[in-house]
N, C-alpha and C. Protein backbone atom coordinates (compact mmCIF):
# COMPACT_ATOMS: atom_id res chain seq x y z
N UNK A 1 -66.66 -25.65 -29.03
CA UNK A 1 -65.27 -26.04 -29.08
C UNK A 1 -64.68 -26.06 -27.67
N UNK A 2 -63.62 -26.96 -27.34
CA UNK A 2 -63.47 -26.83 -26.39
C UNK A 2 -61.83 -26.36 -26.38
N UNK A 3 -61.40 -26.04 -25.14
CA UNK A 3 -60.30 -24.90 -24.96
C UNK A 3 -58.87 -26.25 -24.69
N UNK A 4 -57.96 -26.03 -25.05
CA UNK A 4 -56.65 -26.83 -25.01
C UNK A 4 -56.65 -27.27 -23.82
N UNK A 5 -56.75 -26.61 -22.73
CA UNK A 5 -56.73 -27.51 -21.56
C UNK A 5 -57.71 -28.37 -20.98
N UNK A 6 -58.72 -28.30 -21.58
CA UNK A 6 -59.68 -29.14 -21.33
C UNK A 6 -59.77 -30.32 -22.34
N UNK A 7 -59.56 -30.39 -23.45
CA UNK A 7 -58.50 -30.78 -24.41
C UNK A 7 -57.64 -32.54 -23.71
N UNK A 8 -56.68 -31.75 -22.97
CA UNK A 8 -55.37 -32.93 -22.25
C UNK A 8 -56.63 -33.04 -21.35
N UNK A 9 -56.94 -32.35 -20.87
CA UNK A 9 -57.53 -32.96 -19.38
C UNK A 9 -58.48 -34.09 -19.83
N UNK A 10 -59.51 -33.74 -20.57
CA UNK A 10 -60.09 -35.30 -21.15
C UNK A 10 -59.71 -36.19 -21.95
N UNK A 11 -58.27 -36.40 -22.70
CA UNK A 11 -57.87 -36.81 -23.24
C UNK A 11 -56.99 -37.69 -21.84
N UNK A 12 -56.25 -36.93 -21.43
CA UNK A 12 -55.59 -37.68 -20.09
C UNK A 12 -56.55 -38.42 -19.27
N UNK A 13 -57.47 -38.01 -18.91
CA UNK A 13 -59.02 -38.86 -18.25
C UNK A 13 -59.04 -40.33 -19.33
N UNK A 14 -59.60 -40.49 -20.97
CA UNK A 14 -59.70 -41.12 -21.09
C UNK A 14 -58.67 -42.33 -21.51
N UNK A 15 -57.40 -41.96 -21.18
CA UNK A 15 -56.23 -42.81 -21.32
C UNK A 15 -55.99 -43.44 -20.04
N UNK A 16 -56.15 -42.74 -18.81
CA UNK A 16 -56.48 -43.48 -17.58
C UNK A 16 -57.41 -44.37 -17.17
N UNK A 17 -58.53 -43.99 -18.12
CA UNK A 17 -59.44 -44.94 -18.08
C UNK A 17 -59.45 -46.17 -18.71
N UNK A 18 -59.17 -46.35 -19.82
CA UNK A 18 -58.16 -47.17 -21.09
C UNK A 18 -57.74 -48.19 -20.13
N UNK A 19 -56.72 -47.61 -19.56
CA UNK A 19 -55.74 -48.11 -19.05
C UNK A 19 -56.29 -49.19 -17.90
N UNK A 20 -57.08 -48.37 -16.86
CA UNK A 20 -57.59 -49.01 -15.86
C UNK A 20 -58.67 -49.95 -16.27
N UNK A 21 -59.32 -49.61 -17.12
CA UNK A 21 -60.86 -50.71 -17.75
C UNK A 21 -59.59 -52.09 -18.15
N UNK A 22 -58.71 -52.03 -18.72
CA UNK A 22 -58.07 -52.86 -19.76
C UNK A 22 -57.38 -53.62 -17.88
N UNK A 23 -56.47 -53.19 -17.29
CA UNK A 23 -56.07 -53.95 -16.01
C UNK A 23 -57.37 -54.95 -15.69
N UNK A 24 -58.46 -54.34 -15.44
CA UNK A 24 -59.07 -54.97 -14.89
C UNK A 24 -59.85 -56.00 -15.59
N UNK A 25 -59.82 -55.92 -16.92
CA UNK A 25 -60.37 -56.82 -17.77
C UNK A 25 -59.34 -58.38 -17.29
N UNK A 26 -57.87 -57.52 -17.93
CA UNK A 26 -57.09 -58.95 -17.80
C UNK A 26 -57.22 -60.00 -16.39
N UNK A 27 -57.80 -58.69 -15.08
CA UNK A 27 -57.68 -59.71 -13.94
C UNK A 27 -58.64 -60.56 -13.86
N UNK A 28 -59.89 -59.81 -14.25
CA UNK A 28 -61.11 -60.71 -13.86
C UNK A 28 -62.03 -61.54 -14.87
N UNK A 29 -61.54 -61.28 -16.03
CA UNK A 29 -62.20 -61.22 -17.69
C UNK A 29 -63.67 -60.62 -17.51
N UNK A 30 -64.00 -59.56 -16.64
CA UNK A 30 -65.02 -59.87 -16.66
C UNK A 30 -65.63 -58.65 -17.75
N UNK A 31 -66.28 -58.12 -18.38
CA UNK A 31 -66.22 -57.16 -19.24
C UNK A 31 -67.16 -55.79 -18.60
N UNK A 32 -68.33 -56.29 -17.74
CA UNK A 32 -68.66 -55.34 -17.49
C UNK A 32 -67.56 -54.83 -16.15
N UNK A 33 -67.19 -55.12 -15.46
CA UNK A 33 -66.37 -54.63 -14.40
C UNK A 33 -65.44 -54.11 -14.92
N UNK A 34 -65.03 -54.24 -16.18
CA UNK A 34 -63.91 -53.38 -16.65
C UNK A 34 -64.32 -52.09 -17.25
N UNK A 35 -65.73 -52.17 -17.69
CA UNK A 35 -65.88 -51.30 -18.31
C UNK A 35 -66.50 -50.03 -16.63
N UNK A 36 -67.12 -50.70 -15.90
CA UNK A 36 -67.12 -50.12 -14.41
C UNK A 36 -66.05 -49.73 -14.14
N UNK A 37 -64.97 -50.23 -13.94
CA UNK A 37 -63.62 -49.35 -13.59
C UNK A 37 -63.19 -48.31 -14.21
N UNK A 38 -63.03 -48.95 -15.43
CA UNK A 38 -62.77 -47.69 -16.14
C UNK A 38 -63.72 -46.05 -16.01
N UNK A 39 -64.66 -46.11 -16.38
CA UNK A 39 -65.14 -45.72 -16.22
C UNK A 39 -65.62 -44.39 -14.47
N UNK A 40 -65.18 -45.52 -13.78
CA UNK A 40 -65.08 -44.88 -12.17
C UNK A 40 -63.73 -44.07 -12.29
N UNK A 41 -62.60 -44.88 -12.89
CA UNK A 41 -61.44 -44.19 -13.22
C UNK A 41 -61.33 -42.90 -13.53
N UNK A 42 -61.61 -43.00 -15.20
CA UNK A 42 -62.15 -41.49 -16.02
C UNK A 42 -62.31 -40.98 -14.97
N UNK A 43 -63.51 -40.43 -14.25
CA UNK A 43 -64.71 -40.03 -13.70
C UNK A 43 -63.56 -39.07 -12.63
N UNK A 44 -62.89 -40.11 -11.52
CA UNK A 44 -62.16 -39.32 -10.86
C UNK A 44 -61.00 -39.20 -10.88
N UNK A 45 -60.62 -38.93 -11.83
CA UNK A 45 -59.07 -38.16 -12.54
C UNK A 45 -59.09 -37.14 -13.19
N UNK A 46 -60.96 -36.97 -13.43
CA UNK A 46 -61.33 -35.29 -14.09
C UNK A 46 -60.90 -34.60 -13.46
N UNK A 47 -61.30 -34.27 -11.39
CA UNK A 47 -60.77 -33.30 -11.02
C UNK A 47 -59.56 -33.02 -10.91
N UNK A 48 -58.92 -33.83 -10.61
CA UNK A 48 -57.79 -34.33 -10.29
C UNK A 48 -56.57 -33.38 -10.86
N UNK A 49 -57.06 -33.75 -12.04
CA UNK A 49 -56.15 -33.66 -13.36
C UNK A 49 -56.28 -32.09 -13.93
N UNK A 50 -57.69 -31.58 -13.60
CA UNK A 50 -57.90 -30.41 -13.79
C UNK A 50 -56.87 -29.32 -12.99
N UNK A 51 -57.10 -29.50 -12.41
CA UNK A 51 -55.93 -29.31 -10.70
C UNK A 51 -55.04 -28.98 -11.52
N UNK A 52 -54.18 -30.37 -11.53
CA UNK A 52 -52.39 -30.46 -12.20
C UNK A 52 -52.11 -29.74 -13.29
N UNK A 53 -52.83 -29.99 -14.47
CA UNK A 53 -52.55 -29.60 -15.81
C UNK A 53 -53.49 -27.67 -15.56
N UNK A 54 -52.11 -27.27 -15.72
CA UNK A 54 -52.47 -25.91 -16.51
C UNK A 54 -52.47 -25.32 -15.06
């Protein structure tokens, strides 16, 4: 199980990522580059975010 703050923290990761895969879809249509962004996104907003929250 995992603990509430780790919880938002990957939940907030994968809404940033969402977010950023989906921008970059609309700019380039390209699907794998969106799913690359996103993905790079997620990735570094883990620490990030770990940081901020909590």
């Amino acid at each position: 199980m995992l603990s509430v703050h780790a919880a938002v923290v990957f939940l907030a990761a994968v809404i940033i990522g969402l977010v950023m895969g989906g921008l970059m879809f609309l700019h380039n249509k390209s699907v794998p580059a969106a799913v690359a962004a996103g993905l790079v996104a997620a990735g570094a907003s883990l620490p990030v975010l770990h940081k901020l929250i909590g």
